[in-house]
Protein backbone atom coordinates (compact mmCIF):
# COMPACT_ATOMS: atom_id res chain seq x y z
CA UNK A 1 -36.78 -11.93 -9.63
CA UNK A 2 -38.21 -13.73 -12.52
CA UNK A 3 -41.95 -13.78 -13.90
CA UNK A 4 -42.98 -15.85 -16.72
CA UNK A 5 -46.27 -15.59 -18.70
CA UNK A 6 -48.39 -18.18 -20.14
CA UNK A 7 -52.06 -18.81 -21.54
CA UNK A 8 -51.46 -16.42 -24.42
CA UNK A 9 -52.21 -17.90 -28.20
CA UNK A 10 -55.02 -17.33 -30.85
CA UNK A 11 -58.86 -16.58 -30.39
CA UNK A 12 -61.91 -15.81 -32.26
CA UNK A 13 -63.68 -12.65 -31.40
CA UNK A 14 -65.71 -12.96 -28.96
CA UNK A 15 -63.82 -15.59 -27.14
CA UNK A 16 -61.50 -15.60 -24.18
CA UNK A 17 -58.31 -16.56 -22.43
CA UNK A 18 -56.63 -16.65 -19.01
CA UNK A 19 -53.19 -15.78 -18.69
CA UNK A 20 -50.98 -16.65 -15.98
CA UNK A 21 -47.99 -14.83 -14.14
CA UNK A 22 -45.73 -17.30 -12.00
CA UNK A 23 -42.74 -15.59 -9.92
CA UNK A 24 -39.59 -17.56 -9.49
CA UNK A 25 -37.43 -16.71 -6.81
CA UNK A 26 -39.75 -14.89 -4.44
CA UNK A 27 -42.97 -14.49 -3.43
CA UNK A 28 -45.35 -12.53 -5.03
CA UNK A 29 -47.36 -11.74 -2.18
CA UNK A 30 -45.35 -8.49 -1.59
CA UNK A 31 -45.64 -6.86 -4.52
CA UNK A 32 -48.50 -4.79 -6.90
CA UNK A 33 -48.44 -6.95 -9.85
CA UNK A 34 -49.71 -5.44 -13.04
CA UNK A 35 -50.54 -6.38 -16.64
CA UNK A 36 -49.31 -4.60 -19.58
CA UNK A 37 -49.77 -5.14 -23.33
CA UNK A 38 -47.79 -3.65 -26.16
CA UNK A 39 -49.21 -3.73 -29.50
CA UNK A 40 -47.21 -3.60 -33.05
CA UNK A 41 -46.51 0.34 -33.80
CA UNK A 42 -48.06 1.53 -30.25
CA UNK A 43 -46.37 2.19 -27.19
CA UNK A 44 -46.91 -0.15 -24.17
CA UNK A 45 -49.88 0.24 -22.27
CA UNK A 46 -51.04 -0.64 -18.76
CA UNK A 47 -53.96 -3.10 -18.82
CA UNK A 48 -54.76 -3.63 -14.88
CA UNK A 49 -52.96 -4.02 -11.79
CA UNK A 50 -53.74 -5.72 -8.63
CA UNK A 51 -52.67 -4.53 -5.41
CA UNK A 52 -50.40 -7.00 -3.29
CA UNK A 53 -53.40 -7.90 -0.98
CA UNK A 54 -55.54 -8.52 -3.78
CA UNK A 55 -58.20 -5.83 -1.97
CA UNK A 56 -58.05 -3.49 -5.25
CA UNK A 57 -57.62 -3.17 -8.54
CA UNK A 58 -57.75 -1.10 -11.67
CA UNK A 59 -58.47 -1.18 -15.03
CA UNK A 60 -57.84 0.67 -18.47
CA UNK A 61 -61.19 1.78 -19.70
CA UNK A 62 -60.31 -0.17 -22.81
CA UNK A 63 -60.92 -3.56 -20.84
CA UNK A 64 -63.35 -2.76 -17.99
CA UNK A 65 -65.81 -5.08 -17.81
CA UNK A 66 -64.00 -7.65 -20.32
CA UNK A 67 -60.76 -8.61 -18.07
CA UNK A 68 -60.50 -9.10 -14.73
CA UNK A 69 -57.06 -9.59 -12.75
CA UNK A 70 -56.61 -11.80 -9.85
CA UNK A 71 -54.02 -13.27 -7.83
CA UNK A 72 -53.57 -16.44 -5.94
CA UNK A 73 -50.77 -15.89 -3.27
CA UNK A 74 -50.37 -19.50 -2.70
CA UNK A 75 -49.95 -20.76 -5.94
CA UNK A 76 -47.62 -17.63 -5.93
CA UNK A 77 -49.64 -16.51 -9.60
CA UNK A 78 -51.49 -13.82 -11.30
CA UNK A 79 -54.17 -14.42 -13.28
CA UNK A 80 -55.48 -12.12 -16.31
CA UNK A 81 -59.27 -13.54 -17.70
CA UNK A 82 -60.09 -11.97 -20.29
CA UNK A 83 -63.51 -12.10 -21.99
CA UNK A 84 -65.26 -10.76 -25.16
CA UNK A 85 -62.13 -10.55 -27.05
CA UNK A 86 -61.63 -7.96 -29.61
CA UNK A 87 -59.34 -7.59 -32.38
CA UNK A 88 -58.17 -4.64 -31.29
CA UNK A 89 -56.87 -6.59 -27.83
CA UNK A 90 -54.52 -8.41 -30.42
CA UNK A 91 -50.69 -7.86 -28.79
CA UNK A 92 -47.80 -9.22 -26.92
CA UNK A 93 -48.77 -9.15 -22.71
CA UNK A 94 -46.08 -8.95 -20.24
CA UNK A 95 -46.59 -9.07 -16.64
CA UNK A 96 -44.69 -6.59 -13.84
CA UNK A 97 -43.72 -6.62 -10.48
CA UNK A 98 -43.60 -3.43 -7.99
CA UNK A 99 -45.10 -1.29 -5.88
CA UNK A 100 -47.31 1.48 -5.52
CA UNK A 101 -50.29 0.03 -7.98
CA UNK A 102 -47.48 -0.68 -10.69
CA UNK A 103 -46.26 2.75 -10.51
CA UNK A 104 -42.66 1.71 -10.07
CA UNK A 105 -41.72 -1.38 -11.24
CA UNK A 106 -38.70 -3.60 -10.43
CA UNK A 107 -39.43 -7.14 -12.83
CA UNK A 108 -41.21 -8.37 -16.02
CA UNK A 109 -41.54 -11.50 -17.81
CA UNK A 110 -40.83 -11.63 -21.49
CA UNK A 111 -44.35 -11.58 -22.51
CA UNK A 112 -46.76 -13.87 -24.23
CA UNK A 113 -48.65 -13.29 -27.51
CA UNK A 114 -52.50 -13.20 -27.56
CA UNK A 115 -53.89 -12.64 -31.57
CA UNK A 116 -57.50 -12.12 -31.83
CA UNK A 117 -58.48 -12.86 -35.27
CA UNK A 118 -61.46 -15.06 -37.33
């Protein structure tokens, strides 16, 4: 199971990017698939996680109502948009197969950077 990140580079405040999760190897249509950032000195953090239908998701209360999460099951990708950027989002953001709304996970991708500075 491989996943590999993308859409991840440098923004103004204020600004916005869309990240992408592809799967290689299988189909991510069974799986939760969740977002997860990890910031220099701080422990990882869950972002938001989308259920394998799509129907549901969740949010840290950090990001609600900046990010959304989606998922296109045909294109067999996750996408992360996320709006009114804040320094503070600043970090490297891996994405994670599994089940349960991401509470067990079985794959990540090696991450991609997203810097939010002026």
């Amino acid at each position: 199971l491989q996943l590999v990140e993308s859409g991840g580079g440098l923004v103004q405040p204020g600004g916005s990017l869309r990240l992408s999760c592809a799967a290689s190897g299988f189909t991510l249509d069974r799986y939760a698939i969740g977002w997860f950032r990890q910031a220099p000195g701080k422990e990882r953090e869950e972002v938001s996680c989308i259920a394998s239908s799509g129907s549901s998701a969740d949010y840290a209360d950090s990001v609600k109502g900046r990010f959304t999460i989606s998922r296109d099951n045909a294109k067999n990708t996750v996408y992360l948009q996320m709006n009114s950027l804040k320094p503070e989002d600043t970090a490297i953001y891996y994405c994670a197969a599994g089940w349960a709304m991401c509470a067990s996970l079985i794959s990540w991708g090696q991450g991609t950077q997203v810097t939010v500075s002026s």
